[in-house]
Protein backbone atom coordinates (compact mmCIF):
# COMPACT_ATOMS: atom_id res chain seq x y z
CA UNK A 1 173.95 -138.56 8.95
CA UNK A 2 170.99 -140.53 6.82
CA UNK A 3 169.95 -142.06 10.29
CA UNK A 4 169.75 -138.14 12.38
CA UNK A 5 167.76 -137.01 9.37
CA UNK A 6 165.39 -139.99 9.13
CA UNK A 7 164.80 -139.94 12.73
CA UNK A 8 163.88 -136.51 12.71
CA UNK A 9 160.48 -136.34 10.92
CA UNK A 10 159.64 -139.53 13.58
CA UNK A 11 160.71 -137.82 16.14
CA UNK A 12 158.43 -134.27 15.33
CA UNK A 13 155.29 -136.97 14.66
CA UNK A 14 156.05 -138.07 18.32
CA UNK A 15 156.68 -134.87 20.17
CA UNK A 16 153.31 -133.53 18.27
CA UNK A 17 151.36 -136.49 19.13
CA UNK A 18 152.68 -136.15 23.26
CA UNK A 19 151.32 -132.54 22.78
CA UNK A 20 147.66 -133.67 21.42
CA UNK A 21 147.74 -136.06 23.81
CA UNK A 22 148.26 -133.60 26.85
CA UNK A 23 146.10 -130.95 25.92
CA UNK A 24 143.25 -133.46 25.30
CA UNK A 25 144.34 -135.23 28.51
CA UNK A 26 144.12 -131.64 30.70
CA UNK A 27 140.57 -131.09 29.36
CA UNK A 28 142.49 -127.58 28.41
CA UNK A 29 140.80 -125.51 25.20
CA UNK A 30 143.83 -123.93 23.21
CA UNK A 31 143.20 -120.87 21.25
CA UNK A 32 143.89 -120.96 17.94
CA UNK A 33 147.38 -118.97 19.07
CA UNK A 34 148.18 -121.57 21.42
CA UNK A 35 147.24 -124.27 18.94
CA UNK A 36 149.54 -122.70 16.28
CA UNK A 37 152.25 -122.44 19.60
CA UNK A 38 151.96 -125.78 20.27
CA UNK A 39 152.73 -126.75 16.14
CA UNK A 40 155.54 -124.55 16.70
CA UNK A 41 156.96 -126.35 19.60
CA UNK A 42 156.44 -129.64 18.94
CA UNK A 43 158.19 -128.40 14.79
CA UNK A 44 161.33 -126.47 16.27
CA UNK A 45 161.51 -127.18 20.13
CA UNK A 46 159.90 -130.14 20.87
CA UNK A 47 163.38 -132.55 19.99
CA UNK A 48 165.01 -130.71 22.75
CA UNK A 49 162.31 -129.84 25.30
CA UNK A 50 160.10 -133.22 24.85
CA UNK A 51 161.05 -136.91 26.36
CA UNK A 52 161.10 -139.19 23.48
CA UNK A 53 159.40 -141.08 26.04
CA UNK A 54 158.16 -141.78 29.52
CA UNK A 55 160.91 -141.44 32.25
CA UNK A 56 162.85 -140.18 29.18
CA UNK A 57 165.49 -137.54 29.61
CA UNK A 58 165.62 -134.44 27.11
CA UNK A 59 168.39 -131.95 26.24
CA UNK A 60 166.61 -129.00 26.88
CA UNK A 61 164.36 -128.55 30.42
CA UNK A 62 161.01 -128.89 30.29
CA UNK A 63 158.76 -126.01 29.77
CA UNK A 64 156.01 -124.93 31.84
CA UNK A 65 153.39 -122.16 32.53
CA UNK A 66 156.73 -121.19 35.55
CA UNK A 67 159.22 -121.72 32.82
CA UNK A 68 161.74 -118.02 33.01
CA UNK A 69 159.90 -117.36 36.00
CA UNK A 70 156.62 -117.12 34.59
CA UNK A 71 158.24 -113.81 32.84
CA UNK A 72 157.14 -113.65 28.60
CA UNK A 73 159.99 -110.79 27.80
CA UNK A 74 162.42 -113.53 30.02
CA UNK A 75 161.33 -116.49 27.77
CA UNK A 76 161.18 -114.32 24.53
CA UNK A 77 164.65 -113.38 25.05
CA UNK A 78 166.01 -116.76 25.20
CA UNK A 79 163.59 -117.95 21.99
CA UNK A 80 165.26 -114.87 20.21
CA UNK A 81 169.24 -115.05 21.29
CA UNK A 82 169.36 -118.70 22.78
CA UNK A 83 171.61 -119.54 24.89
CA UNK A 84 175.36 -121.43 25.30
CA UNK A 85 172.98 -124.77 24.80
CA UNK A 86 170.39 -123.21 22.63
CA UNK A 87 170.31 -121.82 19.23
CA UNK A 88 169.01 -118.23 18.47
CA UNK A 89 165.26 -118.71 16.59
CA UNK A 90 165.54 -114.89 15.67
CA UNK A 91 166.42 -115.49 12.07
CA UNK A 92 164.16 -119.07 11.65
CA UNK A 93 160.72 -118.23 13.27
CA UNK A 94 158.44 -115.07 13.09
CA UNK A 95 158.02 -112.73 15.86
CA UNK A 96 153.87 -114.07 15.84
CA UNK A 97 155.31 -117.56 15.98
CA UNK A 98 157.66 -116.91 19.09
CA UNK A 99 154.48 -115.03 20.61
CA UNK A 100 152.36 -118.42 19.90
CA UNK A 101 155.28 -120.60 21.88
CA UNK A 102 154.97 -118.73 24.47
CA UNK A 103 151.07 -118.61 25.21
CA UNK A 104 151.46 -122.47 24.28
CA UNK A 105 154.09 -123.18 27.08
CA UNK A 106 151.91 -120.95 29.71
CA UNK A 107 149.22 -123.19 29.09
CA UNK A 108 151.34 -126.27 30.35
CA UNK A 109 150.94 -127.01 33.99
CA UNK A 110 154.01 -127.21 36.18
CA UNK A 111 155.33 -130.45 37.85
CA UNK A 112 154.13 -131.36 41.05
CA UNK A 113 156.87 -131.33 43.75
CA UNK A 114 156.52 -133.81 46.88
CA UNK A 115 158.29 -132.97 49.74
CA UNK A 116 160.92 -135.31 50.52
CA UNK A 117 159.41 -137.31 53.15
CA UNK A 118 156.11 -137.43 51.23
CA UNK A 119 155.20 -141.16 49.99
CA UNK A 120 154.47 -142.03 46.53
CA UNK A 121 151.42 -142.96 45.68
């Protein structure tokens, strides 16, 4: 149990600095609500919905400006009841805070799909 809760605070450092790192990678401005979003996310959601690393894979999917269909009452919902594989957040982060997740994750770009027969480059 010592290890889990020692590699917790390293793991938040990490997920927050892969967030600074994209958003000063995209050349994208954040608000000051999408800057306090992204604390959020990297604080309560990033050890589920962030790779640990490249290639990495993560509990949770990974969220994007498409995530529940691009729909903020879709993705508020799950922030506020969870899910089988997610905990509720309706008792652990504000109402302002869930609002700041969201306009966080809708600044995230999607992934590119290739078609199958595409080459990689």
């Amino acid at each position: 149990m010592k290890k889990i809760i020692s590699a917790l605070p390293a793991a938040c450092v990490l997920a927050a600095f892969a967030l600074t790192a994209h958003a000063q990678g995209t050349g994208n401005e954040l608000n000051p609500i999408q800057q306090q979003g992204r604390q959020v996310f990297a604080q309560s959601c990033g050890v589920c919905h962030l790779a640990p690393s490249a290639n990495a894979k993560t509990y949770g999917p990974s969220l994007n400006k498409t995530s529940a269909a691009g729909n903020d009452e879709v993705m508020r919902a799950f922030i506020v009841n969870g899910t089988d594989r997610m905990p509720a957040f309706k008792y652990y982060l504000k109402p302002a805070e869930i609002d700041a997740i969201i306009a966080y994750v809708r600044t995230l770009p999607a992934p590119v799909v290739r078609a199958a027969n595409e080459p990689q480059k």
